[in-house]
N, C-alpha and C. Protein backbone atom coordinates (compact mmCIF):
# COMPACT_ATOMS: atom_id res chain seq x y z
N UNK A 1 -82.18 -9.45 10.18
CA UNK A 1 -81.65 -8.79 11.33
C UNK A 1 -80.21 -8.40 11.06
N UNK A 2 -79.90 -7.29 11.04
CA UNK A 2 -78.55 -6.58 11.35
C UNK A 2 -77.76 -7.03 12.57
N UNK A 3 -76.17 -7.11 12.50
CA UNK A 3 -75.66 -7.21 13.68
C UNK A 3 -74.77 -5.80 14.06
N UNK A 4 -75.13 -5.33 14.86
CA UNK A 4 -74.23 -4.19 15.34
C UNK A 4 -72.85 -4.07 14.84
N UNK A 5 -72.05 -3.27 14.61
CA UNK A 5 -70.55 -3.55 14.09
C UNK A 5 -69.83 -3.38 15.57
N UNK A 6 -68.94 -4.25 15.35
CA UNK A 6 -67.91 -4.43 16.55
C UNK A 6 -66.48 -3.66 16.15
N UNK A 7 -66.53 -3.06 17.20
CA UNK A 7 -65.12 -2.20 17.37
C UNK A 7 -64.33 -3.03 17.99
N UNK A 8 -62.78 -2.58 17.26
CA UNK A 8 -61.84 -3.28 18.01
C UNK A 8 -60.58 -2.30 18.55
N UNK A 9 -60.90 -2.00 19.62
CA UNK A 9 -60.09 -0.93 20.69
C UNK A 9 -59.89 0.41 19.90
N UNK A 10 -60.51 0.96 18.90
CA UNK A 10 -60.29 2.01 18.70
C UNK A 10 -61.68 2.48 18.44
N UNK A 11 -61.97 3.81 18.76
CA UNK A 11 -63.40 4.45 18.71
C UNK A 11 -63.35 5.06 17.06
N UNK A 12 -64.58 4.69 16.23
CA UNK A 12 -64.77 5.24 15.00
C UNK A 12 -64.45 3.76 14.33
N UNK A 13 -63.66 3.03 14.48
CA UNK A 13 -62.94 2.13 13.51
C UNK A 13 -63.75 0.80 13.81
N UNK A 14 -64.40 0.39 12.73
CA UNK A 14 -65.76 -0.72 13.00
C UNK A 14 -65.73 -1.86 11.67
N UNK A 15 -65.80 -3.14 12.11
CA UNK A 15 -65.90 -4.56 11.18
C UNK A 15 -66.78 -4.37 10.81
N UNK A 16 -66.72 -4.07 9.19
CA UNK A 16 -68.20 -3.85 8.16
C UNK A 16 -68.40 -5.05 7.42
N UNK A 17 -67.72 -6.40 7.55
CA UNK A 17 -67.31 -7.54 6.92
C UNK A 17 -69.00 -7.84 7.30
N UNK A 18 -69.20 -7.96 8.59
CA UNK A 18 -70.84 -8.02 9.17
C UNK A 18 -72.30 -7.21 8.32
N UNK A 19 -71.46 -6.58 7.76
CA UNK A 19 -72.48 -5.97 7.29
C UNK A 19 -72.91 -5.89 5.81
N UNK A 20 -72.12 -6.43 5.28
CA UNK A 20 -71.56 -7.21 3.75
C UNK A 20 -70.62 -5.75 2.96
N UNK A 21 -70.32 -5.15 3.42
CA UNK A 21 -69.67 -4.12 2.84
C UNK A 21 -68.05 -4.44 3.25
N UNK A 22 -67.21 -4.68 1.80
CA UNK A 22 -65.75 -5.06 1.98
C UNK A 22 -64.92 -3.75 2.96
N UNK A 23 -63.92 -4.41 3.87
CA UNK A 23 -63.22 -3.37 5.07
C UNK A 23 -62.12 -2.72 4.13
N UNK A 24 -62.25 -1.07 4.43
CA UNK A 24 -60.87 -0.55 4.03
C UNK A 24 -59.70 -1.15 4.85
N UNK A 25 -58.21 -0.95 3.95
CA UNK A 25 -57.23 -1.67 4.39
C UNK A 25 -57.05 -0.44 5.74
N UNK A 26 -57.28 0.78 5.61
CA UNK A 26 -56.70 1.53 6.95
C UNK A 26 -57.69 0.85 8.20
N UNK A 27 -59.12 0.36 8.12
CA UNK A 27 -59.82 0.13 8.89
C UNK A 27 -59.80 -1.33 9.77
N UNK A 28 -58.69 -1.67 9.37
CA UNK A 28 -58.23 -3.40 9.27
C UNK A 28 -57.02 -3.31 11.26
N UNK A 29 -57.25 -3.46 12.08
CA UNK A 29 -56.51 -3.74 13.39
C UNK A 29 -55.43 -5.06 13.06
N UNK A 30 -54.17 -4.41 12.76
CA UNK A 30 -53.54 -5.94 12.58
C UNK A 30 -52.30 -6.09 13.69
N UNK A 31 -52.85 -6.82 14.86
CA UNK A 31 -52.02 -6.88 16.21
C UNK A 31 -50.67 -7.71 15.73
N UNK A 32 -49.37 -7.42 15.46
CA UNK A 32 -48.75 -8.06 15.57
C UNK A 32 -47.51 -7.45 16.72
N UNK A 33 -47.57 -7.79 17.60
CA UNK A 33 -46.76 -7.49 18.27
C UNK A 33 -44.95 -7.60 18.61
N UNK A 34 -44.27 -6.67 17.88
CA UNK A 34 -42.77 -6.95 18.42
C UNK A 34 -42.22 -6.21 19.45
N UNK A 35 -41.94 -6.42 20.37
CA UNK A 35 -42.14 -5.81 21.53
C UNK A 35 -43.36 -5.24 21.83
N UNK A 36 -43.30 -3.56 21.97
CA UNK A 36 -44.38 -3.14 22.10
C UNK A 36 -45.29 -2.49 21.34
N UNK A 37 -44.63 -2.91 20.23
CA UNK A 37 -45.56 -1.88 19.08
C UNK A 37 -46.53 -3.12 18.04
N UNK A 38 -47.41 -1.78 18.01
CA UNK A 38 -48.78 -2.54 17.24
C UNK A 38 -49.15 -1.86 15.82
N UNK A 39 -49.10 -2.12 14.86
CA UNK A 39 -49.48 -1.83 13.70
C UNK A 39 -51.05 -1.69 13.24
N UNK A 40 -50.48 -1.01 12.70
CA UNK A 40 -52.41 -0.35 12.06
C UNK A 40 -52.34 -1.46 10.80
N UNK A 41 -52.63 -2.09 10.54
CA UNK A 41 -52.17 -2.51 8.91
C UNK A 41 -51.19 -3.76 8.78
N UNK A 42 -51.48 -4.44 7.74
CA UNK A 42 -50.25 -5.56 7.18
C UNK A 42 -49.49 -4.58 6.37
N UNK A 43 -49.43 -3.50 5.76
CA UNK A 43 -48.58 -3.02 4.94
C UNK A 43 -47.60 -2.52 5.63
N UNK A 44 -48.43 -1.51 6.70
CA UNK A 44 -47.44 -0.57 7.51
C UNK A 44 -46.44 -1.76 8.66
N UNK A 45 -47.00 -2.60 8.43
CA UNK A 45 -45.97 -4.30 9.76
C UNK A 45 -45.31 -4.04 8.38
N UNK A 46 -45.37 -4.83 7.16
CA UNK A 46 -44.19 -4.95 6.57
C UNK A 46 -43.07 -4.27 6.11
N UNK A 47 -43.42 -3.39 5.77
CA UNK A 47 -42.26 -1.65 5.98
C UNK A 47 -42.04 -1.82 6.73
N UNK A 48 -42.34 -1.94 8.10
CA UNK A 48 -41.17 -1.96 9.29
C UNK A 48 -40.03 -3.25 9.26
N UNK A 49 -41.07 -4.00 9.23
CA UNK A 49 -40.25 -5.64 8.80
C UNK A 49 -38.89 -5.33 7.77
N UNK A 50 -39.50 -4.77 6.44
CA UNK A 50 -38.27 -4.73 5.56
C UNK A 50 -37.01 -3.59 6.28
N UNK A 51 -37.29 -2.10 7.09
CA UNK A 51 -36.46 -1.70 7.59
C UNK A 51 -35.59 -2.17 8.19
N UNK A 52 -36.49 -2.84 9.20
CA UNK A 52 -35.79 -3.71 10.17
C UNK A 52 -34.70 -4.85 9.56
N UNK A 53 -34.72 -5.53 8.75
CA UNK A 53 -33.77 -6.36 7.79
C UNK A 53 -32.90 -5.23 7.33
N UNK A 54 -33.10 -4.61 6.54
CA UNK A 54 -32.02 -3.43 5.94
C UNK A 54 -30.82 -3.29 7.01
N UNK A 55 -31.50 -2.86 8.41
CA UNK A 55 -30.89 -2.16 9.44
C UNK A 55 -29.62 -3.15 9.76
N UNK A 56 -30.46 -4.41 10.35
CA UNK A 56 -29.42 -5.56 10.70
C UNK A 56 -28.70 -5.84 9.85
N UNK A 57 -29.43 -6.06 8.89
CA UNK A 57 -28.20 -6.60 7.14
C UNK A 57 -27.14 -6.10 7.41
N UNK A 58 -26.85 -4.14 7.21
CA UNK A 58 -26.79 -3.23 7.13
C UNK A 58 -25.23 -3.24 8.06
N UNK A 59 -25.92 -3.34 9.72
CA UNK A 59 -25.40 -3.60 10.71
C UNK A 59 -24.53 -5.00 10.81
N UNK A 60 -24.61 -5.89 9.94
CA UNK A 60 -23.45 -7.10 9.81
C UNK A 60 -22.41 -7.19 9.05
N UNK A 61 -23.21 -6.36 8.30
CA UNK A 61 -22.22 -6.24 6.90
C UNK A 61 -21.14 -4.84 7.63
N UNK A 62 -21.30 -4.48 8.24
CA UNK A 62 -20.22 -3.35 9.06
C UNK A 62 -19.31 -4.01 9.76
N UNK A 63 -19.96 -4.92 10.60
CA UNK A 63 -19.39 -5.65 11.65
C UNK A 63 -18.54 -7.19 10.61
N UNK A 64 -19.10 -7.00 10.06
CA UNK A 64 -17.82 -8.54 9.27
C UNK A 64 -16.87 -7.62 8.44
N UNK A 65 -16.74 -6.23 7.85
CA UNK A 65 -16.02 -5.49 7.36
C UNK A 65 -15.12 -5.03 8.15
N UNK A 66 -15.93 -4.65 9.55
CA UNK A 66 -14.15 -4.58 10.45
C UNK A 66 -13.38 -5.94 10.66
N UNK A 67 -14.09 -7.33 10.80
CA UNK A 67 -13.57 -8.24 11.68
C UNK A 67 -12.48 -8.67 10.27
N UNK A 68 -13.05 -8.65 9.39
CA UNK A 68 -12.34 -8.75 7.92
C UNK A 68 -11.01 -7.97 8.10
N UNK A 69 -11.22 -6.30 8.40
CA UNK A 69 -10.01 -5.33 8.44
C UNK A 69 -9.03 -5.98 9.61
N UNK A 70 -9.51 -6.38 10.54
CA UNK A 70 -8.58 -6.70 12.19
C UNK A 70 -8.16 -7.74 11.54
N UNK A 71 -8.37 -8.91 10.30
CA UNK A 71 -7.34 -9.55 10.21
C UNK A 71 -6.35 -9.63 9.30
N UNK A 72 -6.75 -8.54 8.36
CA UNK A 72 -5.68 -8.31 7.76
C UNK A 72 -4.99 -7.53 8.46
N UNK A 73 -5.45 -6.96 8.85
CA UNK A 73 -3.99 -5.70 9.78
C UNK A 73 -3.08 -6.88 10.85
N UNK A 74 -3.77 -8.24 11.32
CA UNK A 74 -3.06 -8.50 11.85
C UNK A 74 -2.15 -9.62 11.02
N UNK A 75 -2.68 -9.93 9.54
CA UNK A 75 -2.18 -10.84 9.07
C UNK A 75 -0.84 -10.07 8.14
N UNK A 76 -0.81 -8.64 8.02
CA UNK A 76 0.10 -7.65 7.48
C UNK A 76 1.49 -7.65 8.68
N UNK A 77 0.88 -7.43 9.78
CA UNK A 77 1.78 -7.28 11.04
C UNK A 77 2.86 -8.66 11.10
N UNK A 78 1.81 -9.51 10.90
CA UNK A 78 2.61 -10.75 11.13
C UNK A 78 3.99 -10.76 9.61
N UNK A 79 3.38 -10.68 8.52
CA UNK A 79 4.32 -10.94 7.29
C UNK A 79 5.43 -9.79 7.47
N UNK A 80 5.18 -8.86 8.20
CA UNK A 80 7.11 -7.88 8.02
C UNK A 80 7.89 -8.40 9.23
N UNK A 81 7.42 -9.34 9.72
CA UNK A 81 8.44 -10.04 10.77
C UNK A 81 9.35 -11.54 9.94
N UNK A 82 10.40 -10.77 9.72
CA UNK A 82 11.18 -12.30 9.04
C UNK A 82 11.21 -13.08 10.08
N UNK A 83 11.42 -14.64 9.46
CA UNK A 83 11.81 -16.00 10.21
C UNK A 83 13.53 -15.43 10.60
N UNK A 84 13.48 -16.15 11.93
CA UNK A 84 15.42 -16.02 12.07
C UNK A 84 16.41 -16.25 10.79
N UNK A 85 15.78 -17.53 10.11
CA UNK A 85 16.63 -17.96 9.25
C UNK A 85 16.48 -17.10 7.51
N UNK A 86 15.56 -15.91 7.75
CA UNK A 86 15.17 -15.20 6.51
C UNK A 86 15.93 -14.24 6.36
N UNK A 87 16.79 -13.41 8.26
CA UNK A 87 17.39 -12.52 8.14
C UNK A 87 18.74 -13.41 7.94
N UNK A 88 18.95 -14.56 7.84
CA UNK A 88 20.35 -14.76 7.55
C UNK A 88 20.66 -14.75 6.18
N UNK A 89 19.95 -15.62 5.32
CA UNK A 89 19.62 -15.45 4.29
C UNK A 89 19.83 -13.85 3.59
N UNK A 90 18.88 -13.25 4.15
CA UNK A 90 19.12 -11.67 3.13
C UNK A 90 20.34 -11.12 4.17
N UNK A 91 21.25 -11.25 4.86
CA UNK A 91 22.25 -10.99 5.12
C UNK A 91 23.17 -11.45 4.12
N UNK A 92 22.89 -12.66 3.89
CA UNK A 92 24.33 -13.53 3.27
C UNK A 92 23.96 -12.68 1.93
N UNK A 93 23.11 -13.00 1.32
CA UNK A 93 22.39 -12.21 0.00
C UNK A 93 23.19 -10.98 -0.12
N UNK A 94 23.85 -9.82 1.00
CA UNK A 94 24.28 -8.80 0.87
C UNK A 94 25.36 -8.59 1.09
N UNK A 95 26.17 -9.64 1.35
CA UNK A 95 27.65 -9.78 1.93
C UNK A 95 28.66 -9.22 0.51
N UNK A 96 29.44 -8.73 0.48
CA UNK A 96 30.59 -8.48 -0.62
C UNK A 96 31.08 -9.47 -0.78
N UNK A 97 31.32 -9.26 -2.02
CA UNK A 97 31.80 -10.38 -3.12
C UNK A 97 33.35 -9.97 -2.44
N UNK A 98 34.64 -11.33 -2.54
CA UNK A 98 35.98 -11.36 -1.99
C UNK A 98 36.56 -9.66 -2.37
N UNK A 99 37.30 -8.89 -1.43
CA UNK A 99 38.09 -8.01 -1.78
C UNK A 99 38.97 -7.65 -3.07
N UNK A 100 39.38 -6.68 -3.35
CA UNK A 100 40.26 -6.90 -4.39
C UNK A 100 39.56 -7.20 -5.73
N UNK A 101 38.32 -7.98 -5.73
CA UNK A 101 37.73 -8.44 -7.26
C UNK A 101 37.05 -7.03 -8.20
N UNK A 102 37.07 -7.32 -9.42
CA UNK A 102 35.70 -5.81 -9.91
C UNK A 102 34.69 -6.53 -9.57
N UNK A 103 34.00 -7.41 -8.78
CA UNK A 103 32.77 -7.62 -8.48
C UNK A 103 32.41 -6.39 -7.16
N UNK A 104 34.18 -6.59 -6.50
CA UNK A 104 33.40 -6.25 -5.02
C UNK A 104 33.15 -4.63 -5.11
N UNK A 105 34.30 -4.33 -6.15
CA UNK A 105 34.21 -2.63 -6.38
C UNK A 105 33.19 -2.28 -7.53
N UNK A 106 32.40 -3.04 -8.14
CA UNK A 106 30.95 -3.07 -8.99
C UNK A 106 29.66 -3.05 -7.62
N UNK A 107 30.16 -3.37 -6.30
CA UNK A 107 29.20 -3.77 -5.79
C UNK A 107 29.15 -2.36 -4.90
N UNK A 108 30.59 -1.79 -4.37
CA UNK A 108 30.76 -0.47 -4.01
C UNK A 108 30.17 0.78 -4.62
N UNK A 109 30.40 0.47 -5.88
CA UNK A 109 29.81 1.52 -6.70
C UNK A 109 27.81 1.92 -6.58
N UNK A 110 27.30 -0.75 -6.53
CA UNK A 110 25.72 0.18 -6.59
C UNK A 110 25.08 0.76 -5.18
N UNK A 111 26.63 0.26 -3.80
CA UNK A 111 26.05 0.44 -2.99
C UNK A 111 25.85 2.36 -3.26
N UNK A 112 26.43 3.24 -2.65
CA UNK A 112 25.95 4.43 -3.50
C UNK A 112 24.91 4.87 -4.88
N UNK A 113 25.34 4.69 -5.71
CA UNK A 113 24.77 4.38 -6.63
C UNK A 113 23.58 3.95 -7.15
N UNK A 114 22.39 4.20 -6.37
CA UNK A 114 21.64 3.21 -5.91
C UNK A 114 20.12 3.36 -7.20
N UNK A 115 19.58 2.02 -7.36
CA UNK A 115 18.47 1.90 -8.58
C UNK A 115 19.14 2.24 -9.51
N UNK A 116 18.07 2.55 -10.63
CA UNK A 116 19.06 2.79 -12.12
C UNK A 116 20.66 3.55 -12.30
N UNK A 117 20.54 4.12 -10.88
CA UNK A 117 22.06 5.12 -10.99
C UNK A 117 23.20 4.26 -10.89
N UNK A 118 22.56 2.82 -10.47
CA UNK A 118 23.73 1.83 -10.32
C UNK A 118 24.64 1.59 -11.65
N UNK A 119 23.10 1.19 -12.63
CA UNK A 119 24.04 0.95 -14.29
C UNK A 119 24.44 1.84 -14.93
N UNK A 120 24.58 3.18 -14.68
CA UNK A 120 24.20 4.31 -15.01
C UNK A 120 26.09 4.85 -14.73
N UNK A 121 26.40 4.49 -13.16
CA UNK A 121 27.73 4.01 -12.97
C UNK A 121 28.60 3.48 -12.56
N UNK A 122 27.94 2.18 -13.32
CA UNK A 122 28.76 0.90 -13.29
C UNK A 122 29.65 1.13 -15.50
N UNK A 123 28.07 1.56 -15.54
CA UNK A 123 28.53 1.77 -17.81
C UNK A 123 30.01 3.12 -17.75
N UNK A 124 29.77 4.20 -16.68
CA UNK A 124 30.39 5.14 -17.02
C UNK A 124 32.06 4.79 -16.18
N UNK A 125 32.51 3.66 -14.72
CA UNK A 125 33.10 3.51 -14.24
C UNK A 125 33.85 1.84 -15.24
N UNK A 126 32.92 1.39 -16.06
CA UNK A 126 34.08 1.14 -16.77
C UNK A 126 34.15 1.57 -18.13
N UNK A 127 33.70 2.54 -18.56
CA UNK A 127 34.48 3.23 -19.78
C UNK A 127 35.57 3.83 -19.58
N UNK A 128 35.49 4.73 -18.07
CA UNK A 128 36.75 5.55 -17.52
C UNK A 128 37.50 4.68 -17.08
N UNK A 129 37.65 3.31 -16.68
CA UNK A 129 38.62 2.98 -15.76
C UNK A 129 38.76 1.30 -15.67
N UNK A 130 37.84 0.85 -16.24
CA UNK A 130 37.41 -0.60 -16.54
C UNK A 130 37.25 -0.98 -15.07
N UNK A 131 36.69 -0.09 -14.07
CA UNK A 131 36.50 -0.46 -12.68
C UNK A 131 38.16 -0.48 -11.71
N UNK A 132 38.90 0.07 -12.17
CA UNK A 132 40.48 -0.34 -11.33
C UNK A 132 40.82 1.46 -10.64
N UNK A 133 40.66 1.11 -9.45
CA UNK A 133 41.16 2.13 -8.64
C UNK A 133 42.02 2.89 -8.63
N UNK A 134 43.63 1.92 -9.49
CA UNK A 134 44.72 2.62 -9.88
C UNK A 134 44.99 2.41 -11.32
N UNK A 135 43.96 3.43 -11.89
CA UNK A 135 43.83 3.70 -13.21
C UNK A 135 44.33 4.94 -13.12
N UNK A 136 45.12 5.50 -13.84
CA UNK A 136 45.23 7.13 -14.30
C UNK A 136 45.50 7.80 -15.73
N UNK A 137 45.11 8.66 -15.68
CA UNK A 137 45.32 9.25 -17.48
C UNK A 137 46.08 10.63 -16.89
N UNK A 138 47.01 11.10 -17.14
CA UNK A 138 47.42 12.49 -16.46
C UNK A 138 47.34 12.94 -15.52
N UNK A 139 46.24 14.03 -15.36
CA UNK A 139 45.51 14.57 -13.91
C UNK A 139 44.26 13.63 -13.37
N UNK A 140 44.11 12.79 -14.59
CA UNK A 140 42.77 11.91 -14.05
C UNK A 140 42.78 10.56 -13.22
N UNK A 141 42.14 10.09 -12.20
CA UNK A 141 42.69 8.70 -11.17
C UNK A 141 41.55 8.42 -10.67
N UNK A 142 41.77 7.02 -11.04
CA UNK A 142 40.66 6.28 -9.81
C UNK A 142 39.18 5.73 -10.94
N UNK A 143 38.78 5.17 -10.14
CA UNK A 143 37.86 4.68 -10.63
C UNK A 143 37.07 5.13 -12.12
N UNK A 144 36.41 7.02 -11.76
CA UNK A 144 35.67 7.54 -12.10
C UNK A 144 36.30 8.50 -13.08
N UNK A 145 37.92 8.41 -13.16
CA UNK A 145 38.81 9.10 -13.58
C UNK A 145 38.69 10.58 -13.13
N UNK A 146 38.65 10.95 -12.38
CA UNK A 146 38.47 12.66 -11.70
C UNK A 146 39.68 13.57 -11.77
N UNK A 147 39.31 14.28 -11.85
CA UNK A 147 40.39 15.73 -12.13
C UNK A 147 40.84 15.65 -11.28
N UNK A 148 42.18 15.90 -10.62
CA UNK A 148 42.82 16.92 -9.84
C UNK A 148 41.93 18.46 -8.89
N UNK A 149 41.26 18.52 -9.15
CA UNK A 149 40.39 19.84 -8.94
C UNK A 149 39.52 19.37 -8.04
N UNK A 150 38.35 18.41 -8.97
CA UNK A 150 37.80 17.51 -8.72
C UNK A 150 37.97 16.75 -7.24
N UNK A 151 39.04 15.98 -7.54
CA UNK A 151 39.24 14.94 -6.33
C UNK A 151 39.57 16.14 -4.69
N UNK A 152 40.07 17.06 -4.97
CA UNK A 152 40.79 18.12 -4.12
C UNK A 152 39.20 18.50 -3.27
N UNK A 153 38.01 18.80 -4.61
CA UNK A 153 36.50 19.48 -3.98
C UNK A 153 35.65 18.52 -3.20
N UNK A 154 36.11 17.30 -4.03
CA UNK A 154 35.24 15.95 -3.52
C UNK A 154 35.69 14.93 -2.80
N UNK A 155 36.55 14.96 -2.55
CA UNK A 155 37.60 13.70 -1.73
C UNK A 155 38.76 12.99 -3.04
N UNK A 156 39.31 12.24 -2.24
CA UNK A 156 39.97 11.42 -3.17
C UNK A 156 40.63 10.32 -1.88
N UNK A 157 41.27 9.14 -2.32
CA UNK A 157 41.49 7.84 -1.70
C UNK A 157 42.00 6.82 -2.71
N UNK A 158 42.66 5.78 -1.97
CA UNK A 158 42.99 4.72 -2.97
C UNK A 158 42.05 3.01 -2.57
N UNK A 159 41.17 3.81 -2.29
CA UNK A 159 40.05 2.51 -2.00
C UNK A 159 39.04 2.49 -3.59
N UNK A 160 38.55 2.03 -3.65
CA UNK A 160 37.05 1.90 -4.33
C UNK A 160 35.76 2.80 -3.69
N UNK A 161 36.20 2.82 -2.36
CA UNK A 161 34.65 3.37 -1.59
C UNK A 161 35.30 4.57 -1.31
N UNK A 162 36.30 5.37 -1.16
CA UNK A 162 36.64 6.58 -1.28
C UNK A 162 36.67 7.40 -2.66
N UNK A 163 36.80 6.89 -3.55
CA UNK A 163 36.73 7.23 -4.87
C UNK A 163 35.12 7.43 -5.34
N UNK A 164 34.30 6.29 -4.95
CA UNK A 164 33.19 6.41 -5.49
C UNK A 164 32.49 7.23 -4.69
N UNK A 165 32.74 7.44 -3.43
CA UNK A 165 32.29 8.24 -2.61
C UNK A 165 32.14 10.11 -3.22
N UNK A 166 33.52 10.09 -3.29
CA UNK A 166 33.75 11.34 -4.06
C UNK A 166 33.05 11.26 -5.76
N UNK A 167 32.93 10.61 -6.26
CA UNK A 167 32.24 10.81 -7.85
C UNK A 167 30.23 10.88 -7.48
N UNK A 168 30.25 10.42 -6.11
CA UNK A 168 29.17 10.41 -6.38
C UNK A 168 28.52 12.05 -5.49
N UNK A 169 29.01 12.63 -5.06
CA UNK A 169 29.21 13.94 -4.12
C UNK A 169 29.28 14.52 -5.68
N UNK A 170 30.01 14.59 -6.73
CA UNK A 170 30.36 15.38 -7.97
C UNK A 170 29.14 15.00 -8.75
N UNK A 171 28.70 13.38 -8.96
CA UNK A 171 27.23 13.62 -9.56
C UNK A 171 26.11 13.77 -9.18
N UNK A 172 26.19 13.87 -7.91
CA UNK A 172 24.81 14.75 -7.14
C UNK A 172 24.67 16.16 -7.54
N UNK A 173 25.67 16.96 -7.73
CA UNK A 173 25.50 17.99 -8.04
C UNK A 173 25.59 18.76 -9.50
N UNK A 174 26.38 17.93 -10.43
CA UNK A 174 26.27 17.99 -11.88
C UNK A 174 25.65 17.01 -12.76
N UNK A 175 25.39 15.92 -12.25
CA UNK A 175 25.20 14.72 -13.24
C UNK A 175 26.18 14.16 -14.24
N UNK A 176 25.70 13.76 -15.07
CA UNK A 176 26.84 12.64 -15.81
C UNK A 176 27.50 13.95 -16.65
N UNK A 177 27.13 14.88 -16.89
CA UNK A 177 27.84 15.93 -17.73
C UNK A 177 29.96 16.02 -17.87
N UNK A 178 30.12 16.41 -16.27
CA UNK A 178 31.23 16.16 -16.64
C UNK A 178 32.59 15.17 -16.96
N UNK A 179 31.36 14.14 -16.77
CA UNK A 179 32.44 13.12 -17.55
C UNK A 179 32.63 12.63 -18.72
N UNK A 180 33.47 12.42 -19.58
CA UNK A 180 33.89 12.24 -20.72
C UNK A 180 33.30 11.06 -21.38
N UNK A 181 32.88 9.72 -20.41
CA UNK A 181 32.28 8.77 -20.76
C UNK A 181 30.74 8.94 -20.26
N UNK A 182 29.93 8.61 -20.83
CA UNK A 182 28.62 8.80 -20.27
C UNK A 182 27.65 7.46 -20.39
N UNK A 183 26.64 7.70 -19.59
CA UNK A 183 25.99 6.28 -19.22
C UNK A 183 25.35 5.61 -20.89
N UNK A 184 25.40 4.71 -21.23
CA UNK A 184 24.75 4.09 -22.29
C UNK A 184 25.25 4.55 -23.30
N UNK A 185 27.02 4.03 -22.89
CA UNK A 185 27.56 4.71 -24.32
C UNK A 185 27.40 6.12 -25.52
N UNK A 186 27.35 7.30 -24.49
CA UNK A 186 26.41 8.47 -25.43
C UNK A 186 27.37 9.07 -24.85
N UNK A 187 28.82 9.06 -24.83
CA UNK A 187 29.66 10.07 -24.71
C UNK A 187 31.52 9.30 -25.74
C-alpha cells in the first residue's frame, strides 16, 4: 500500500521520503522562524544567518571606531591644557638670562632669529662684533656691524634688540650676502 504524499502549506511541493524516492533540497519546508520570515531551505536560512553576522559585525566594528575616535579627541583636548605649575615652568624656561650679559643679547638675537636662523646669527653676530653692541669699525656699529646707510634704511639703537631688530629687517630682504662675515665661517 502506498501512502499519499503530504504537503506542507505549499501546493505542488510534496514529502517523497514516503515514497522511497530521496527529497530535492528546494522541495525541503525548513520553518525557522526569525521574526517573520520563513525560509525555503537550510541553505537559503544560512546565507541569511551569515549576512546577518556580517551586518552586526560590520555595525560594531563602526560603533567601537567612533567610541575609540571620541576618546581620543577627548584624550588630545585634555593634553594641550598645561598643569598651572607647567605654565610656570615654561615661563621661567623663557625668562632672559641677567641684562648686560652676551647670553642675554645671544638670546635677543634667537628671539628674532628664529630656528636655524638663530645659529646662522648668532656665527655671523660674533664674527662682526663678538656680540657687543658698542662695537664699531668706521661706518660700521653694533652688533651686526651695519653701514651707515644701512642703519639710516633699517633702524639703528644702542640696545641689542634695536640693532638686531634692524639686521634682521636687512636679512629678510637680502640674506647673509651683505655681510662680510657669513654663517659657518664661509665669509
Amino acid at each position: 500500500m502506498t501512502a499519499a504524499p503530504a504537503t506542507h502549506g505549499r501546493s505542488g511541493d510534496t514529502d517523497k521520503t514516503r515514497t522511497g524516492a530521496a527529497p530535492s533540497v528546494g522541495s525541503l519546508l525548513y520553518q525557522s522562524d526569525v521574526g517573520c520570515i520563513s525560509f525555503i531551505d537550510k541553505e537559503e536560512a544560512s546565507m541569511f544567518t551569515q549576512l546577518l553576522h556580517r551586518i552586526i559585525s560590520t555595525i560594531s566594528i563602526v560603533l567601537m571606531l567612533f567610541v575609540i575616535g571620541l576618546l581620543v579627541a577627548q584624550e588630545t583636548k585634555a593634553s594641550y591644557r598645561p598643569a598651572p605649575n607647567q605654565i610656570r615652568v615654561a615661563a621661567h624656561r623663557y625668562q632672559p638670562p641677567p641684562a648686560g650679559s652676551a647670553a642675554k643679547r645671544a638670546w635677543v638675537v634667537c628671539r628674532l632669529f628664529t630656528g636655524h636662523r638663530c645659529d646662522e646669527a648668532l656665527n655671523v653676530a660674533w664674527c662682526e662684533s663678538s656680540l657687543r653692541p658698542w662695537a664699531g669699525n668706521g661706518q660700521y656699529r653694533g652688533i651686526f656691524q651695519m653701514g651707515s646707510g644701512e642703519r639710516s634704511r633699517y633702524g639703528d639703537g644702542s640696545t641689542a634688540w634695536a640693532q638686531t631688530r634692524a639686521a634682521f629687517k636687512y636679512y629678510s630682504l637680502s640674506g647673509w650676502s651683505p655681510w662680510e662675515c657669513r654663517p659657518y665661517g664661509s665669509g
